[in-house]
Each structure stands twice: as C-alpha cells, then as structure tokens.
PDB file of N, CA and C in Angstrom:
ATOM      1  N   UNK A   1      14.486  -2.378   8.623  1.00  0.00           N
ATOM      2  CA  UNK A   1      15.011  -1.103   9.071  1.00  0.00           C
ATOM      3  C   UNK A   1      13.919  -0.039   9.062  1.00  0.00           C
ATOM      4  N   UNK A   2      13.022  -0.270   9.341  1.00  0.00           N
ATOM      5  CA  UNK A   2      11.385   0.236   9.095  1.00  0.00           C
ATOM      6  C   UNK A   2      11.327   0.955  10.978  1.00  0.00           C
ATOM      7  N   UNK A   3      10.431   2.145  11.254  1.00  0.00           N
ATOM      8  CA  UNK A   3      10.175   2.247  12.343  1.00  0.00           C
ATOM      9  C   UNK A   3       9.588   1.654  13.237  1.00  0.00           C
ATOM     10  N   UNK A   4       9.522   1.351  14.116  1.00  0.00           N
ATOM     11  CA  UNK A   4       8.761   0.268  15.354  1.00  0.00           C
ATOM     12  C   UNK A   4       7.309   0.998  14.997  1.00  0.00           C
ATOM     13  N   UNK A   5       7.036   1.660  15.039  1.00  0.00           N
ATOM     14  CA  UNK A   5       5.011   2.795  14.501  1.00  0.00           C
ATOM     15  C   UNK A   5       4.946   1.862  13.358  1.00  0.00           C
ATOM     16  N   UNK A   6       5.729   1.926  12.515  1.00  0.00           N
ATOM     17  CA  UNK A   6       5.204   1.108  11.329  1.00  0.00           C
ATOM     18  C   UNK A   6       4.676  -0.225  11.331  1.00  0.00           C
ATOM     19  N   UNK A   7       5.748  -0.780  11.741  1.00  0.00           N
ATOM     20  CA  UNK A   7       5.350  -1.998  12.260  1.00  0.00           C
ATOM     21  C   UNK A   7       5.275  -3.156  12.902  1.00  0.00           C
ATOM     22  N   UNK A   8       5.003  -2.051  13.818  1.00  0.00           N
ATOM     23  CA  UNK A   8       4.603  -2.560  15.560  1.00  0.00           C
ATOM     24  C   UNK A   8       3.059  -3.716  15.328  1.00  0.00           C
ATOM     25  N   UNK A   9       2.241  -3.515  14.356  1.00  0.00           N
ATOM     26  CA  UNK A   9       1.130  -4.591  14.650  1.00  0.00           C
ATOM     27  C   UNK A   9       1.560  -5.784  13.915  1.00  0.00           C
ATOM     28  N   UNK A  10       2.046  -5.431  12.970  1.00  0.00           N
ATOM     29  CA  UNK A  10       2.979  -7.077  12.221  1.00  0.00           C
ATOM     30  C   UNK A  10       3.559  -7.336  13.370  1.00  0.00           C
ATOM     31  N   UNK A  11       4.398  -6.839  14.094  1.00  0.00           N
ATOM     32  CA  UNK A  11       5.224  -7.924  14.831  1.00  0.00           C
ATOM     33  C   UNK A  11       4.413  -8.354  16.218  1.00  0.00           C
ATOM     34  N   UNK A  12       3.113  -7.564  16.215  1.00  0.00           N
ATOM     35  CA  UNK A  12       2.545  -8.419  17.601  1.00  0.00           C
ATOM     36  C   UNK A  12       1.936  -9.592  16.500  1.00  0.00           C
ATOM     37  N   UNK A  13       1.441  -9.134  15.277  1.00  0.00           N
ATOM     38  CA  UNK A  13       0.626 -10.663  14.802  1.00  0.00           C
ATOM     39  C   UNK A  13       1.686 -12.044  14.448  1.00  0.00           C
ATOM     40  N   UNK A  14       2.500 -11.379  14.664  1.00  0.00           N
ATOM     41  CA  UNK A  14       3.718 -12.924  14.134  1.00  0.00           C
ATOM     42  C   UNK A  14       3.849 -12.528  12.838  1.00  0.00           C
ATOM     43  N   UNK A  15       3.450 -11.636  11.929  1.00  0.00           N
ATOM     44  CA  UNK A  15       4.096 -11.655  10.690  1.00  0.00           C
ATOM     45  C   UNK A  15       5.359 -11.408  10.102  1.00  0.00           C
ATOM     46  N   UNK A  16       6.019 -10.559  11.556  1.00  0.00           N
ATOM     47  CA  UNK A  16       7.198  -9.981  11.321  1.00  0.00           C
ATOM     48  C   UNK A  16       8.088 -10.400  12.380  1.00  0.00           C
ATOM     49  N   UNK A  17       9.432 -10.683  12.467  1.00  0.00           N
ATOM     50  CA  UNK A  17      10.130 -10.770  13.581  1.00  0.00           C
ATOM     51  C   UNK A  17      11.304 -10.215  13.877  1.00  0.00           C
ATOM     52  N   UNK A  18      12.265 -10.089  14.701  1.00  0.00           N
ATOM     53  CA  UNK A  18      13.433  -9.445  15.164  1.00  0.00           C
ATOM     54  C   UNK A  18      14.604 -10.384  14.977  1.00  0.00           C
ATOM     55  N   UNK A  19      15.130 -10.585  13.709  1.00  0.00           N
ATOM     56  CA  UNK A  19      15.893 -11.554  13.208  1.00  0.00           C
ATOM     57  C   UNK A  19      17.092 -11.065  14.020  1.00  0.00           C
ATOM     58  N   UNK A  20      17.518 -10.461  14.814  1.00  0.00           N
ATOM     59  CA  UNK A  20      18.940  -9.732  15.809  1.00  0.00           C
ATOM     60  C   UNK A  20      18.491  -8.941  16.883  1.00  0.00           C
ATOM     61  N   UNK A  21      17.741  -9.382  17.278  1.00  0.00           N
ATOM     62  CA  UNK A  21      17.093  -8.335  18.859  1.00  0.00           C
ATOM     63  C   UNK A  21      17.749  -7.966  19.723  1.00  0.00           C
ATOM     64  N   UNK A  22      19.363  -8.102  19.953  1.00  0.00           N
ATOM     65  CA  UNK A  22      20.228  -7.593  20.491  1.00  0.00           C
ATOM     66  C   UNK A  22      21.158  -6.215  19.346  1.00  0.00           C
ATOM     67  N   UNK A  23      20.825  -6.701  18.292  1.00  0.00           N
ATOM     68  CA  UNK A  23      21.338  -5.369  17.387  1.00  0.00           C
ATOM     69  C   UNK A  23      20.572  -4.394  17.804  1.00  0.00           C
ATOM     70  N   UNK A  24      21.061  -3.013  17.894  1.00  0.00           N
ATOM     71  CA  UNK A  24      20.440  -1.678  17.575  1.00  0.00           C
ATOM     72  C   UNK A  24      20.850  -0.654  16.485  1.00  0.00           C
ATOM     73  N   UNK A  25      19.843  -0.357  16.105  1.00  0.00           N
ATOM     74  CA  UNK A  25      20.267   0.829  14.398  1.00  0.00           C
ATOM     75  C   UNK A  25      21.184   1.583  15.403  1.00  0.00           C
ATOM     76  N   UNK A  26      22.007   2.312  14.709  1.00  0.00           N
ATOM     77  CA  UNK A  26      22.077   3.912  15.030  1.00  0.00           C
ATOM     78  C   UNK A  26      21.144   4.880  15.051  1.00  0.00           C
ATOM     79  N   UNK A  27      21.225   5.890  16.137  1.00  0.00           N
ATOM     80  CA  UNK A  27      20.344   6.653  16.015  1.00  0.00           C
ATOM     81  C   UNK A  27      20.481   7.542  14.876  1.00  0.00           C
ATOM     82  N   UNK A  28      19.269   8.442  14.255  1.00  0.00           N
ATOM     83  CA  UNK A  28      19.696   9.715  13.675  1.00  0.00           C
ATOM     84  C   UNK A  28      18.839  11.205  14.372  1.00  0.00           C
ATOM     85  N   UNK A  29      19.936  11.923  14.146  1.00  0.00           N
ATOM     86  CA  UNK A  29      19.946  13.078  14.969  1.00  0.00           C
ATOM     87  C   UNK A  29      18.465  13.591  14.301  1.00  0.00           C
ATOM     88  N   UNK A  30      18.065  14.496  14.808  1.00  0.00           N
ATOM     89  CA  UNK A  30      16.461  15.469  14.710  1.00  0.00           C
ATOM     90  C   UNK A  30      16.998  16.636  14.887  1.00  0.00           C
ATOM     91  N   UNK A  31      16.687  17.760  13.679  1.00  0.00           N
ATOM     92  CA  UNK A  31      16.796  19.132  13.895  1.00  0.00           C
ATOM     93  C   UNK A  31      15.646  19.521  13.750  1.00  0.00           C
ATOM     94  N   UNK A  32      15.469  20.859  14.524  1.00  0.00           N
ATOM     95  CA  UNK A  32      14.342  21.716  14.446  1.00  0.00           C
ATOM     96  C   UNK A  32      14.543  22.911  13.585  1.00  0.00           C
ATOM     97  N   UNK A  33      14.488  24.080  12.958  1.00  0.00           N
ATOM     98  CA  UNK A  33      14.855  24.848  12.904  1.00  0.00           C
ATOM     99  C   UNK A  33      13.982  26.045  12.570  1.00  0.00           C
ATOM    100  N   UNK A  34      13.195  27.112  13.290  1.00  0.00           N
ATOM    101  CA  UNK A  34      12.771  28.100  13.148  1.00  0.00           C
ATOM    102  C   UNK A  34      13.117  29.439  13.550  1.00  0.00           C
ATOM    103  N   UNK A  35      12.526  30.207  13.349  1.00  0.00           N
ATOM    104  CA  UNK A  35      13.002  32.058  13.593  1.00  0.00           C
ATOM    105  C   UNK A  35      12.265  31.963  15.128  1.00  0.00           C
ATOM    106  N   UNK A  36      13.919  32.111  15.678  1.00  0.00           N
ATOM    107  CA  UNK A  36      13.609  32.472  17.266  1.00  0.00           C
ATOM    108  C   UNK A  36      12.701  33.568  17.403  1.00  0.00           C
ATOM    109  N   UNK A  37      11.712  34.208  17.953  1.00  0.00           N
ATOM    110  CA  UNK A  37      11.225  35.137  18.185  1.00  0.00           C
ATOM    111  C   UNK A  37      10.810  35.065  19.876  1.00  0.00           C
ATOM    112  N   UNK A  38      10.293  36.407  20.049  1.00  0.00           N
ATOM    113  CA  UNK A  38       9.838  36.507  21.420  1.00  0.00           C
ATOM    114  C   UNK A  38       8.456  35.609  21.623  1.00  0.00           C
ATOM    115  N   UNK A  39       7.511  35.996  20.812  1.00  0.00           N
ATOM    116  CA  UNK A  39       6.698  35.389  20.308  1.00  0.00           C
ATOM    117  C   UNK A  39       6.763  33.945  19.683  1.00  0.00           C
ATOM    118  N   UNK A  40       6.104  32.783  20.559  1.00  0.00           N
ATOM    119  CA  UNK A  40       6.093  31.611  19.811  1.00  0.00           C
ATOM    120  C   UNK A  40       4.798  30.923  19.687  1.00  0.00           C
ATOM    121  N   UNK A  41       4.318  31.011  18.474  1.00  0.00           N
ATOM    122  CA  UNK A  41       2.669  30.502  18.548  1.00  0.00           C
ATOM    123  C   UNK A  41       2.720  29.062  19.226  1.00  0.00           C
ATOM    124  N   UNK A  42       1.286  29.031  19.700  1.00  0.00           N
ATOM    125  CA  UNK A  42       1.034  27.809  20.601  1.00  0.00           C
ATOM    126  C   UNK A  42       1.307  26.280  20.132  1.00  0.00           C
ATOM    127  N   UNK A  43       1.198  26.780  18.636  1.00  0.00           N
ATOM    128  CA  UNK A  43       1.184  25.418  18.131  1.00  0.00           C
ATOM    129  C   UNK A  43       2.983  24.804  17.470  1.00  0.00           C
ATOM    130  N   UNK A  44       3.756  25.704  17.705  1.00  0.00           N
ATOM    131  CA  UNK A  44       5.582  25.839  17.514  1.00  0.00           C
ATOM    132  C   UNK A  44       5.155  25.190  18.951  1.00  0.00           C
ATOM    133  N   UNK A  45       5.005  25.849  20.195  1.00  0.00           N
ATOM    134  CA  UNK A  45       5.710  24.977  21.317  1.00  0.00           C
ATOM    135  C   UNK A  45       5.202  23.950  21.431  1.00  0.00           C
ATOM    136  N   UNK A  46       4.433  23.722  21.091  1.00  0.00           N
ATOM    137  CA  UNK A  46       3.485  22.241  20.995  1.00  0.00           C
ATOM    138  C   UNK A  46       4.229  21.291  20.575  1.00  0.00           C
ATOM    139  N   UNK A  47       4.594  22.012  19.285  1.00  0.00           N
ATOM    140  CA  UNK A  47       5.446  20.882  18.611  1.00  0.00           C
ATOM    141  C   UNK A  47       6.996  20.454  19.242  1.00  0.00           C
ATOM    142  N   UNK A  48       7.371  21.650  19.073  1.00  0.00           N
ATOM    143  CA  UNK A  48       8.799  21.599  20.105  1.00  0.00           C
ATOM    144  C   UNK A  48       8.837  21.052  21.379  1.00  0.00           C
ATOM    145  N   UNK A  49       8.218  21.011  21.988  1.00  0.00           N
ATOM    146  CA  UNK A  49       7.683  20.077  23.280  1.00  0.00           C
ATOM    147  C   UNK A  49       7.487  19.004  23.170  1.00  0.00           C
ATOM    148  N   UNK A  50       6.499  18.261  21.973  1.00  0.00           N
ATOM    149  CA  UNK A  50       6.740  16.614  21.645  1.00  0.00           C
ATOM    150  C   UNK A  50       7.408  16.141  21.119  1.00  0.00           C
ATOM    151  N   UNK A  51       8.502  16.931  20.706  1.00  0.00           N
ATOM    152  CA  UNK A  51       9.610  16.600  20.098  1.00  0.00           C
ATOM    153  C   UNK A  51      10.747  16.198  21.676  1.00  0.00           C
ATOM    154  N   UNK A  52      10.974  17.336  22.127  1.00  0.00           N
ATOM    155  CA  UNK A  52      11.538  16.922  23.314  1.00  0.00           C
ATOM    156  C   UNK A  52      11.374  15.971  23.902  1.00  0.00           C
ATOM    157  N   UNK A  53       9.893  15.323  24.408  1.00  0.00           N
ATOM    158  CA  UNK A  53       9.488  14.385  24.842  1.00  0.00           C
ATOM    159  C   UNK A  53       9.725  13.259  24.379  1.00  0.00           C
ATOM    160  N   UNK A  54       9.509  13.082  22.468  1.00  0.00           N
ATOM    161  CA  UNK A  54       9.845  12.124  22.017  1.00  0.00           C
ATOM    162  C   UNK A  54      11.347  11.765  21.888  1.00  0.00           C
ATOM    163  N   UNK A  55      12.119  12.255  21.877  1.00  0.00           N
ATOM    164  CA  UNK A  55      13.428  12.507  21.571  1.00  0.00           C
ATOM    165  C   UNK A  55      14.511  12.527  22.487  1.00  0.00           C
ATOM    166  N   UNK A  56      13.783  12.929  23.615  1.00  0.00           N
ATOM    167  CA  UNK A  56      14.449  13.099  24.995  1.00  0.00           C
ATOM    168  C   UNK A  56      15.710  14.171  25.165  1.00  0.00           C
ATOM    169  N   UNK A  57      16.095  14.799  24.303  1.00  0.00           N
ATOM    170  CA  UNK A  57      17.171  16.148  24.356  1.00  0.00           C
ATOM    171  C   UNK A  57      16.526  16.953  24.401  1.00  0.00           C
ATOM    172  N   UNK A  58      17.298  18.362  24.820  1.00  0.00           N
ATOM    173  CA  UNK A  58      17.001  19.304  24.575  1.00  0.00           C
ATOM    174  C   UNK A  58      16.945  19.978  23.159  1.00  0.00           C
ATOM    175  N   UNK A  59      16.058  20.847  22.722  1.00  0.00           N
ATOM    176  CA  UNK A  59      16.693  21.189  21.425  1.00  0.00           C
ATOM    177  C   UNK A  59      16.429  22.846  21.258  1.00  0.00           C
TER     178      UNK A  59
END
C-alpha cells in the first residue's frame, strides 16, 4: 500500500509485484489551504499549479 514513486524501481527489477492488479486503493482527497490574498508569491502558484496537474481537480 506504498506509493507507485516509492516503489516504482522494485517493481521494474522484479523485486516487487502486483499481487491484485485489477484492485485499486481508494483515493485520498488533497487539501491546500492558504490566506487568499491578491497577491500570490510565485512560488504558492507554483505549487498550486503542480498540484492541479498532479491531482487533476481544481482546487
């Protein structure tokens, strides 16, 4: 129940395998939460942006 980043190179070397490869976890939800301002330093949308990307919602 480990993330696929984790370990994604075990399972290309054969050390690890997909004992149910038709199972899927549940997802879990991702919150963000900062002080809306007018102002958002470059590095907030940065983040908030690869989050979107990774995540695929809006948030």
């Amino acid at each position: 129940m480990l993330p696929n980043a984790l370990i994604c190179e075990d399972l290309r070397a054969g050390q690890l395998f997909h004992p149910l490869p038709e199972y899927q976890m549940p997802s879990r939800p991702v919150h963000i939460v900062y002080h809306q301002d007018r102002y958002r330093p470059p590095k907030l949308r940065s983040f908030v942006d690869f989050l979107m990307q990774t995540f695929g919602r809006e948030i």
